[in-house]
C-alpha atoms as a PDB file:
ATOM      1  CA  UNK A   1      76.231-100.677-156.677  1.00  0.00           C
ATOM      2  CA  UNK A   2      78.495-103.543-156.706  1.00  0.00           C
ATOM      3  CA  UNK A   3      77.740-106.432-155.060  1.00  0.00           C
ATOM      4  CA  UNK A   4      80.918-108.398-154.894  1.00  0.00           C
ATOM      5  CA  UNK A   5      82.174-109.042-151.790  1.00  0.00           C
ATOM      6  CA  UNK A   6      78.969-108.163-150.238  1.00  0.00           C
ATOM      7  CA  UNK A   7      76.111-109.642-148.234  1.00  0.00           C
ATOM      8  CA  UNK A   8      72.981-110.046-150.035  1.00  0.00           C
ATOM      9  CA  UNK A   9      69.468-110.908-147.908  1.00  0.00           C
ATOM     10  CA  UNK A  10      67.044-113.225-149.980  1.00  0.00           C
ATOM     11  CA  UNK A  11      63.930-113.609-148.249  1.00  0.00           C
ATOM     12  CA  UNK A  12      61.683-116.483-149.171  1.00  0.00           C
ATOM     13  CA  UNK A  13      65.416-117.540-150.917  1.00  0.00           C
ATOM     14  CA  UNK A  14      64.130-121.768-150.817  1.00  0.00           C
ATOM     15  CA  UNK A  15      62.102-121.901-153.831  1.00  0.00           C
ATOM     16  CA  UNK A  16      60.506-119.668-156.733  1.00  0.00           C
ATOM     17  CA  UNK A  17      61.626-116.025-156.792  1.00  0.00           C
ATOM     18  CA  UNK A  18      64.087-116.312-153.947  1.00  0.00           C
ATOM     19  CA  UNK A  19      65.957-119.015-155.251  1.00  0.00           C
ATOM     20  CA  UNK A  20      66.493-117.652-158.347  1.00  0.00           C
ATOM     21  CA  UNK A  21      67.802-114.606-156.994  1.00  0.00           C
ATOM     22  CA  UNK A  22      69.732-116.186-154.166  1.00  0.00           C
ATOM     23  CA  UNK A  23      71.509-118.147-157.356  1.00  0.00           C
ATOM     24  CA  UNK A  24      72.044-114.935-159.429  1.00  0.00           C
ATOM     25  CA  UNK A  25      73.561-113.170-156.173  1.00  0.00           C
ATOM     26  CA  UNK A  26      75.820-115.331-155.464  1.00  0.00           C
ATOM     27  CA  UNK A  27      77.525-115.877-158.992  1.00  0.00           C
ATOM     28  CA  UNK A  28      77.647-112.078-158.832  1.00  0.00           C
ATOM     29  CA  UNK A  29      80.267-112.566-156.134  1.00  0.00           C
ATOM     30  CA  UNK A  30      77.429-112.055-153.132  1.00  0.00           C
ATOM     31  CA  UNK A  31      77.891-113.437-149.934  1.00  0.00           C
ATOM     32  CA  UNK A  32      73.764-114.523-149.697  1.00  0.00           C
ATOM     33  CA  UNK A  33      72.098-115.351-146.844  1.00  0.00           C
ATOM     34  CA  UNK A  34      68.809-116.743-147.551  1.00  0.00           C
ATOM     35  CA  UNK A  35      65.947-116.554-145.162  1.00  0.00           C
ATOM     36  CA  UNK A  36      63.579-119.006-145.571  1.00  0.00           C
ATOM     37  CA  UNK A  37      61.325-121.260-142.966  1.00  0.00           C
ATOM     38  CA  UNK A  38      63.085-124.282-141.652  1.00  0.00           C
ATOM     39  CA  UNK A  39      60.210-126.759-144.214  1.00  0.00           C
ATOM     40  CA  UNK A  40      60.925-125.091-147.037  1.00  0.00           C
ATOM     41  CA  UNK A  41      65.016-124.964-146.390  1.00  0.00           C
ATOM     42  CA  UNK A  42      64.863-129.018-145.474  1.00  0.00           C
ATOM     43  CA  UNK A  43      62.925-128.691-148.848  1.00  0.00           C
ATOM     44  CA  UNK A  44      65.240-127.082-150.840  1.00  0.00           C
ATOM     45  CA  UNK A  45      68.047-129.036-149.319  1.00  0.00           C
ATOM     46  CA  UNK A  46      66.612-132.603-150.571  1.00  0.00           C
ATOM     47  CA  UNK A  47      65.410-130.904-154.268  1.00  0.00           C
ATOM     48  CA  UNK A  48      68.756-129.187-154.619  1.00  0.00           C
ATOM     49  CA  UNK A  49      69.512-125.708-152.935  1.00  0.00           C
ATOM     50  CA  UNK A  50      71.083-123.099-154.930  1.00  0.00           C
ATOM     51  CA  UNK A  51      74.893-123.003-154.442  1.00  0.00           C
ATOM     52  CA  UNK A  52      76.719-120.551-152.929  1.00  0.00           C
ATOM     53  CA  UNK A  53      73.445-119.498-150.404  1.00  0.00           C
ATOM     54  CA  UNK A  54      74.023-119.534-146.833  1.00  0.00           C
ATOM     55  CA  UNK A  55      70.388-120.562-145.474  1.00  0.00           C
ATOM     56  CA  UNK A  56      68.623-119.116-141.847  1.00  0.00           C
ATOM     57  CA  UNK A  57      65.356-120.374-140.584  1.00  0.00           C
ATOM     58  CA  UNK A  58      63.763-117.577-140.205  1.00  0.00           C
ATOM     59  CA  UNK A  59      60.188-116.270-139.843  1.00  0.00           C
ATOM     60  CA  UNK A  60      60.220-112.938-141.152  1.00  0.00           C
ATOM     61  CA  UNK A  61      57.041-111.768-139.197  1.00  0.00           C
ATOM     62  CA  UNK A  62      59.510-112.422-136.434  1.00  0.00           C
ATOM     63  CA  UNK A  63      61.219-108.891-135.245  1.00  0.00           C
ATOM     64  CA  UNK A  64      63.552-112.037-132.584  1.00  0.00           C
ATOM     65  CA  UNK A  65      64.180-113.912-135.547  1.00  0.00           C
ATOM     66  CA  UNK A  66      64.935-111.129-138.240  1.00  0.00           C
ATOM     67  CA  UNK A  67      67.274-109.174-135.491  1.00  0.00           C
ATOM     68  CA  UNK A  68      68.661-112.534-135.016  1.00  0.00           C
ATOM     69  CA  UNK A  69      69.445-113.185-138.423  1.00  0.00           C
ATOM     70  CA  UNK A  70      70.731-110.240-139.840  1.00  0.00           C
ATOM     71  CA  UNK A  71      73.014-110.459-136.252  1.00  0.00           C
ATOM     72  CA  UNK A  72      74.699-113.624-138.179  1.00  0.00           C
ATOM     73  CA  UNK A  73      74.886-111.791-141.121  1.00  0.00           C
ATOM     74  CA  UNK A  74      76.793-108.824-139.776  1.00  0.00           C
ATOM     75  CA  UNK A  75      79.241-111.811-138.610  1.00  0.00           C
ATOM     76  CA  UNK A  76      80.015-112.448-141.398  1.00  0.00           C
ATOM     77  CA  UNK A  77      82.243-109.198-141.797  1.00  0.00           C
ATOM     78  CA  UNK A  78      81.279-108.233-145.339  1.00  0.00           C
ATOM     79  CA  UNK A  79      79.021-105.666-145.563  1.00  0.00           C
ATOM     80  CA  UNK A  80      75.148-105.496-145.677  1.00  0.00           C
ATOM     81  CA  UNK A  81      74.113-103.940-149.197  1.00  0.00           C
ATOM     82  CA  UNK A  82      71.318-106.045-150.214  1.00  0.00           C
ATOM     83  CA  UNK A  83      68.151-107.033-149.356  1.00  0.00           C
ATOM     84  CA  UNK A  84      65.280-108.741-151.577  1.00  0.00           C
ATOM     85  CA  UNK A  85      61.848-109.407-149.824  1.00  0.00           C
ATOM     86  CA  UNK A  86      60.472-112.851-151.570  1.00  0.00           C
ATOM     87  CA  UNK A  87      58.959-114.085-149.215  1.00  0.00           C
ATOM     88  CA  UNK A  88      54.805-114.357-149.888  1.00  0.00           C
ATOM     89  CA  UNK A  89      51.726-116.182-150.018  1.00  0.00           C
ATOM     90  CA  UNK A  90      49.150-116.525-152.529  1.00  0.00           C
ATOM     91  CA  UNK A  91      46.437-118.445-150.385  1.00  0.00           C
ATOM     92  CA  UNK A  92      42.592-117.333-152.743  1.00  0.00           C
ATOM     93  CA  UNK A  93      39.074-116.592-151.165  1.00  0.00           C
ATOM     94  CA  UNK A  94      36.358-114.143-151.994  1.00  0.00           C
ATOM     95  CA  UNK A  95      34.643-111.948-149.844  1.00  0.00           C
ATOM     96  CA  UNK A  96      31.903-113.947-149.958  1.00  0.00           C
ATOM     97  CA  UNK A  97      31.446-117.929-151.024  1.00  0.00           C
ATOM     98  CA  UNK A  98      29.184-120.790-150.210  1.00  0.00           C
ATOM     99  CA  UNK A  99      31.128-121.083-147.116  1.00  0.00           C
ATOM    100  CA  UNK A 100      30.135-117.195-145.732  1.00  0.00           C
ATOM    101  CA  UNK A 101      31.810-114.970-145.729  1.00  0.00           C
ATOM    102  CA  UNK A 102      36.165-114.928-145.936  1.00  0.00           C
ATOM    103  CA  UNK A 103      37.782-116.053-143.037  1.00  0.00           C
ATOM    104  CA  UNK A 104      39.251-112.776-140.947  1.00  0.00           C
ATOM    105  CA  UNK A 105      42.093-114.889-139.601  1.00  0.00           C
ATOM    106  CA  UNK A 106      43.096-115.795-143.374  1.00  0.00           C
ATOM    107  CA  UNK A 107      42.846-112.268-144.397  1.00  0.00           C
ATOM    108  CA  UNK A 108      45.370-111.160-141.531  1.00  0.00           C
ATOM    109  CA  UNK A 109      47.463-113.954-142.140  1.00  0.00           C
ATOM    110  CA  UNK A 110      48.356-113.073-145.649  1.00  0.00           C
ATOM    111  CA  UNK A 111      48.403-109.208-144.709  1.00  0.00           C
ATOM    112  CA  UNK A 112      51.431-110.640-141.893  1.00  0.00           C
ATOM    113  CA  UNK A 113      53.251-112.564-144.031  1.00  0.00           C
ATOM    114  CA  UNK A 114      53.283-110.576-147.186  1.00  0.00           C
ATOM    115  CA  UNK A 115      53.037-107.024-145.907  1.00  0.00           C
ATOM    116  CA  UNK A 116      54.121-106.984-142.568  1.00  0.00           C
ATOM    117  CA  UNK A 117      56.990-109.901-142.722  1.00  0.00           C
ATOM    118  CA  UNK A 118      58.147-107.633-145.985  1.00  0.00           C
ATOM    119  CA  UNK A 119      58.189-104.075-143.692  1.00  0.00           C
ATOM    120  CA  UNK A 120      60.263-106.363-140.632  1.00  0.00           C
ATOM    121  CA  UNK A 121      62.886-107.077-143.016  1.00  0.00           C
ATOM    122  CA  UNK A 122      63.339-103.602-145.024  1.00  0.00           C
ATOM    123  CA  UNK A 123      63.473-101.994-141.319  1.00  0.00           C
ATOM    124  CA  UNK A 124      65.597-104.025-139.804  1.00  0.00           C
ATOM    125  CA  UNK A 125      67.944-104.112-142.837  1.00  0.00           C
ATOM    126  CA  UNK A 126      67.852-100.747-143.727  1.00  0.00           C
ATOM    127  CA  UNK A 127      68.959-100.217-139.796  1.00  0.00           C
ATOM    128  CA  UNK A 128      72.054-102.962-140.271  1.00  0.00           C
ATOM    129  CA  UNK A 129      72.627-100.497-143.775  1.00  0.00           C
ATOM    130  CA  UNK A 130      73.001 -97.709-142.375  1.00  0.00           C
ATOM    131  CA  UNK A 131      75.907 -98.721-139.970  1.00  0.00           C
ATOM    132  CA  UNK A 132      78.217 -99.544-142.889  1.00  0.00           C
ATOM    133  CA  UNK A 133      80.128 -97.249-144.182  1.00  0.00           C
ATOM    134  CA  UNK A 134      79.047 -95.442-147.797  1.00  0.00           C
ATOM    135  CA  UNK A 135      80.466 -96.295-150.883  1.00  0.00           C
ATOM    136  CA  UNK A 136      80.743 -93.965-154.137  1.00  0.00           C
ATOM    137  CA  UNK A 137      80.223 -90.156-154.705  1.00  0.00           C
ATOM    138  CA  UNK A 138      76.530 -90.099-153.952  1.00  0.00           C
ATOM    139  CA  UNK A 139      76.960 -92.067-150.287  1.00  0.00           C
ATOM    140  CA  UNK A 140      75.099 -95.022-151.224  1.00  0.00           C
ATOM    141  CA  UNK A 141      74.766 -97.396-148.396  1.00  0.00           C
ATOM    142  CA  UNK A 142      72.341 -99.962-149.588  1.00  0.00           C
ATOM    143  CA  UNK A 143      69.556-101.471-151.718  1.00  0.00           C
ATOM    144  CA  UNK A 144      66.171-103.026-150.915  1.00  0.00           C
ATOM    145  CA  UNK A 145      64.175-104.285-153.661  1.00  0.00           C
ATOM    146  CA  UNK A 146      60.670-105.444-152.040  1.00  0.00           C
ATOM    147  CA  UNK A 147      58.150-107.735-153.864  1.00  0.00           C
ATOM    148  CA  UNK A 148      54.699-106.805-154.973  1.00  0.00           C
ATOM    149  CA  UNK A 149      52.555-108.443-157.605  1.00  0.00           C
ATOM    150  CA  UNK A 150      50.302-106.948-161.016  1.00  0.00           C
ATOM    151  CA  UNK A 151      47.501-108.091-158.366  1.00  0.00           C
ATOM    152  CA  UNK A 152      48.087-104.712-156.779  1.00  0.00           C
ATOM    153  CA  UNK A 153      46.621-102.728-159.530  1.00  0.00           C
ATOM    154  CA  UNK A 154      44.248-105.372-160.885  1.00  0.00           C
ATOM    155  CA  UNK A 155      42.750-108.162-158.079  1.00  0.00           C
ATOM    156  CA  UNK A 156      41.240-110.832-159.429  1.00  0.00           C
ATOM    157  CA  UNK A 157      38.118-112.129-158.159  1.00  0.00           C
ATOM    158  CA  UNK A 158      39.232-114.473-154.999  1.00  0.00           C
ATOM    159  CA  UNK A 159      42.496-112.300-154.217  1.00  0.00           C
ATOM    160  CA  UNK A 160      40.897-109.890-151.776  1.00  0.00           C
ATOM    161  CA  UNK A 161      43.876-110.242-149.576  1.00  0.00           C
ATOM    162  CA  UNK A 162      46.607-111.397-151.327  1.00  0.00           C
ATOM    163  CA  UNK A 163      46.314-107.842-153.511  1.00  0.00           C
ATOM    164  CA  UNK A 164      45.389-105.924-150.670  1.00  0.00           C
ATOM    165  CA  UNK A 165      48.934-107.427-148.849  1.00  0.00           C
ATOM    166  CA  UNK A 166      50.663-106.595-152.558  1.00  0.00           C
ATOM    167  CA  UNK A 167      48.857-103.284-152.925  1.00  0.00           C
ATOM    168  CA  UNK A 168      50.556-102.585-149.585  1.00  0.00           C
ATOM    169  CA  UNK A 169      53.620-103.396-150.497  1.00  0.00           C
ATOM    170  CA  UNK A 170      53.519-101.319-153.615  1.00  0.00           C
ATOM    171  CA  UNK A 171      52.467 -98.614-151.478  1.00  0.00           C
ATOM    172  CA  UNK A 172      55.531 -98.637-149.402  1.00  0.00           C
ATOM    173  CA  UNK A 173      57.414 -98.271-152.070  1.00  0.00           C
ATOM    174  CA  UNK A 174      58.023 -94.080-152.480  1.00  0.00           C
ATOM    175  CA  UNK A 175      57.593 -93.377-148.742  1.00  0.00           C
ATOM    176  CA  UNK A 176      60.348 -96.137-148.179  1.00  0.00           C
ATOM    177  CA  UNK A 177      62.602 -94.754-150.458  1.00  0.00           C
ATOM    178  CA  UNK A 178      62.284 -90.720-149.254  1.00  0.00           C
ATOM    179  CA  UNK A 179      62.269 -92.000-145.604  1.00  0.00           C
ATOM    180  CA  UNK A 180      65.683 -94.116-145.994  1.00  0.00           C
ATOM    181  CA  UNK A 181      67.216 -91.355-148.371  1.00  0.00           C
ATOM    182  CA  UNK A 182      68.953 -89.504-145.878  1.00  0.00           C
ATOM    183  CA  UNK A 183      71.036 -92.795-145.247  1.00  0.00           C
ATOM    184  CA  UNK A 184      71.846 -93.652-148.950  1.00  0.00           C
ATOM    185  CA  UNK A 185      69.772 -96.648-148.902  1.00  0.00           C
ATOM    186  CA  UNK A 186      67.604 -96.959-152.616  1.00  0.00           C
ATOM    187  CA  UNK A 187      64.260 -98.476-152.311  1.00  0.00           C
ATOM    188  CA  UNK A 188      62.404-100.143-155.343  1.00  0.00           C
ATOM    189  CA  UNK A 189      59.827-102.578-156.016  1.00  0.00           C
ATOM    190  CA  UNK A 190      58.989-105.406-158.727  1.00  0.00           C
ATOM    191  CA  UNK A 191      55.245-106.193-159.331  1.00  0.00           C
ATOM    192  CA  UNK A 192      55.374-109.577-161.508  1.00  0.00           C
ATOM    193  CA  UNK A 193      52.616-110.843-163.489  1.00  0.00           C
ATOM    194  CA  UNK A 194      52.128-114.681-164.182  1.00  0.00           C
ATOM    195  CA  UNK A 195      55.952-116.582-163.280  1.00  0.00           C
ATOM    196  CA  UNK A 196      56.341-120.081-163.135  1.00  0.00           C
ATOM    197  CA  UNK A 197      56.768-120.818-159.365  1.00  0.00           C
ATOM    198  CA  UNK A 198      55.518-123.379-156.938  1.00  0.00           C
ATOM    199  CA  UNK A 199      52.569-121.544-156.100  1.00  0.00           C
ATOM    200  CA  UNK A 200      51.441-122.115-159.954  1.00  0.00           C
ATOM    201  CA  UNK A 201      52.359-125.900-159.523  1.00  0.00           C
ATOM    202  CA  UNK A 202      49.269-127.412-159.208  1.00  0.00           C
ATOM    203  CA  UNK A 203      47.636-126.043-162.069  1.00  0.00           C
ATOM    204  CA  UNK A 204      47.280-127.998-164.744  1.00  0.00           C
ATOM    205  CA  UNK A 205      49.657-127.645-168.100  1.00  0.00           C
ATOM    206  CA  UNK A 206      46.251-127.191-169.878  1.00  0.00           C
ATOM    207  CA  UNK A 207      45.601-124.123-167.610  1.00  0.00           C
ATOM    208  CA  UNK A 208      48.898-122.842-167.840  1.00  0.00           C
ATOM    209  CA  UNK A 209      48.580-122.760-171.371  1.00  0.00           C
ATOM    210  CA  UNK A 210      45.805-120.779-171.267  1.00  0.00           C
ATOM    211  CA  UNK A 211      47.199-118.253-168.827  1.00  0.00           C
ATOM    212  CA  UNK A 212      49.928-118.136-171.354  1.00  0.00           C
ATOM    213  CA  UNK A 213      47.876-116.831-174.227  1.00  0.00           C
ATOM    214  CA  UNK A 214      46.424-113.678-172.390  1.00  0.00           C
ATOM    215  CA  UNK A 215      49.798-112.370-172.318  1.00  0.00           C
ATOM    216  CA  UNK A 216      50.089-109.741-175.135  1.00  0.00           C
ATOM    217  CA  UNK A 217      54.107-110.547-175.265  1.00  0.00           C
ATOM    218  CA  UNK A 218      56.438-113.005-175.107  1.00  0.00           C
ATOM    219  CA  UNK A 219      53.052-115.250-174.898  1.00  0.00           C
ATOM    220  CA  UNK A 220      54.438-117.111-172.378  1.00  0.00           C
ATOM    221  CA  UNK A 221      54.668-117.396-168.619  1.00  0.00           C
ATOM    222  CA  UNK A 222      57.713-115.391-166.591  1.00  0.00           C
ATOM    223  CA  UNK A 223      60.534-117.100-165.609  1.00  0.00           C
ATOM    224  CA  UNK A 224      61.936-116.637-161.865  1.00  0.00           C
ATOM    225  CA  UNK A 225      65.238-115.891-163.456  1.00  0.00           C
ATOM    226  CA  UNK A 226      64.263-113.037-165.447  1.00  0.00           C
ATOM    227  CA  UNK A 227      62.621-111.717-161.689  1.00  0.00           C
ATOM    228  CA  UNK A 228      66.542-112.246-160.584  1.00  0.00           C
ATOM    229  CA  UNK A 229      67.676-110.655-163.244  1.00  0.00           C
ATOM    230  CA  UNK A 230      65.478-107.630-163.021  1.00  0.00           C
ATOM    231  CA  UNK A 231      66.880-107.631-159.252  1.00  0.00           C
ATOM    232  CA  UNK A 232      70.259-107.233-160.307  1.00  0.00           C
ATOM    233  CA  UNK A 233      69.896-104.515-162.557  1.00  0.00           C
ATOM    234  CA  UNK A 234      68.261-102.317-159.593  1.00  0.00           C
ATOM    235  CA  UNK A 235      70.944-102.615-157.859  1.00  0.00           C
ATOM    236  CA  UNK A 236      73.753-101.846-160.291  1.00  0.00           C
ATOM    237  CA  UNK A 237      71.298 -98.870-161.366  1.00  0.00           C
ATOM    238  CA  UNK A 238      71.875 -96.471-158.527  1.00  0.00           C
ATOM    239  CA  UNK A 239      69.455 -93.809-160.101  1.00  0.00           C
ATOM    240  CA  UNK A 240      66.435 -96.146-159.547  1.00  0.00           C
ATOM    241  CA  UNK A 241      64.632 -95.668-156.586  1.00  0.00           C
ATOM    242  CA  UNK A 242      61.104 -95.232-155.225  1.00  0.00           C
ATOM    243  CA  UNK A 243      60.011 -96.812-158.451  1.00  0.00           C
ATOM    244  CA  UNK A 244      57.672-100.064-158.882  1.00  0.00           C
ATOM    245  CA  UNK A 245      58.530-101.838-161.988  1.00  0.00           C
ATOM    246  CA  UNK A 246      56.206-104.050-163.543  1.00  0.00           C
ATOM    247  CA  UNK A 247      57.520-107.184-164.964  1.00  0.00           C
ATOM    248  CA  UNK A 248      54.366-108.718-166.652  1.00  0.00           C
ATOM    249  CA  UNK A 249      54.542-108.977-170.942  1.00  0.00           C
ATOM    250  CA  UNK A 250      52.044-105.978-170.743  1.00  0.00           C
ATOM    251  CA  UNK A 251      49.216-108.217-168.798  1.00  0.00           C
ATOM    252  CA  UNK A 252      46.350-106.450-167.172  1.00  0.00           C
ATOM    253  CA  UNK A 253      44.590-108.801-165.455  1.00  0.00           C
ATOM    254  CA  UNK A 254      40.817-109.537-166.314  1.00  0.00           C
ATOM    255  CA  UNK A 255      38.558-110.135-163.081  1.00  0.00           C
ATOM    256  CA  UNK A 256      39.287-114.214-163.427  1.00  0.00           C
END
C-alpha cells in the first residue's frame, strides 16, 4: 500500500518509537497525525518535534478522545490508511518485593494503557478504514501495525505486567487480522527487543553496554528508526498480515 497522499495515525508519535515513525511517514509523503499526551507533545515541541507531524492530545484509553481525534483526521480529506499503536509503558514490579505484594492499581494501569489504549485505537481506526473507499485488486482498505515487545514470549523478572499488557497485544494480533479481513484492513504486529528510547534513558552507559553484549547480532542496541523502518515495509507488503515480527538481533531474554 502506498502511503502518499494518505493519513497515517502514530500513537505515542512524541518520543521513541512514535517519533521515529511519525518522521519516516511523513517523508513517505504521509499526512501524520500523531497522538500523543499534551506533556509529552509540549515535550517534543521544546526538544524538537519531527517535521511534517500534525500533533493531537490525546489519551488513547479515551474512546471521547480517540473518536475525537480520528474526527480531525477524517477532516483532513485524505484518506485513513494507517495506523501504528506506540503508545506504552514500561513501569517494573514483581509479584512480590519488600514492599508486599505488586500494587493491583499499577498492574491495571499498564494493562489500560498498553493493551487496552492499543485495542481503542485499532477499533476505532479500523471503523474510520473501512469507510474509505478500497484501493488495488485485492480491496485493501487499510493497515494497522500494533506494538508488542520480546517481553511477550520471555518476561523478565519485575515485568509481570508490562509482558502480560505485550503478551496481549501479541495475542490480538491473528484474531485482529481475520476479524478486519472482510474490510481489507491488514493487521500485523512488531515485538522489539532492547531499542534505544527514553524509557532506557536512565540507565547507565555502563549498563547499556552490557545489555548490548547479550545480543547474539548486530551486538548492539535497536535503533527507533530501524522500528520505523520495519513499519514501512508492512505496509508496502500487502501479503503480511496476522503476523508478529520480532525485531530483536535474535535476543531471548534471560530472567534478569
Amino acid at each position: 500500500m502506498d502511503v502518499s497522499g494518505s493519513s497515517v495515525i502514530v500513537t505515542g508519535a512524541a518520543s521513541g518509537l512514535g517519533a521515529a515513525t511519525a518522521a519516516r511517514f511523513a517523508a513517505a509523503g504521509a499526512e501524520v497525525f500523531g497522538l500523543d499526551l499534551q506533556a509529552g507533545i509540549d515535550k517534543a515541541t521544546e526538544d524538537g518535534a519531527p517535521g511534517g507531524v500534525n500533533f493531537i492530545a490525546t489519551d488513547v484509553t479515551s474512546e471521547d478522545e480517540v473518536s475525537a481525534a480520528i474526527d480531525t483526521i477524517a477532516e483532513s480529506g485524505a484518506p485513513l490508511r494507517v495506523a501504528v499503536n506506540c503508545a506504552g509503558v514500561g513501569w517494573a514490579s514483581r509479584i512480590l518485593s519488600k514492599k508486599g505484594p505488586h500494587d493491583l492499581d499499577l498492574f491495571r494501569k499498564i494493562i489500560d494503557i498498553n493493551l487496552v489504549g492499543t485495542f481503542n485505537v485499532m477499533r476505532l481506526a479500523a471503523n474510520r478504514m473501512q469507510q474509505e473507499p478500497a484501493v488495488g485488486d485485492d480491496g485493501a482498505r487499510g493497515v494497522i501495525i500494533n506494538t508488542a515487545s520480546v517481553a511477550a514470549f520471555e518476561g523478565q523478572i519485575g515485568q509481570i505486567a508490562y509482558a502480560a499488557s505485550k503478551g496481549g497485544v501479541h495475542a490480538m494480533t491473528i484474531s485482529a487480522a481475520r476479524d478486519l479481513a472482510q474490510v481489507g484492513v491488514r493487521v500485523c504486529t512488531i515485538a522489539p527487543g532492547t531499542i534505544k528510547t527514553p524509557m532506557l534513558a536512565g540507565i547507565t552507559p555502563e549498563f547499556q553496554k552490557t545489555l548490548a553484549e547479550g545480543i547474539p547480532f548486530p551486538q548492539r542496541l535497536g535503533e527507533p528508526d530501524e522500528y520505523a523502518q520495519l513499519a514501512e515495509f508492512i505496509v508496502a507488503h500487502d501479503y503480511l498480515n496476522g503476523e508478529t515480527i520480532r525485531m530483536d538481533g535474535a535476543l531471548r531474554m534471560a530472567p534478569r
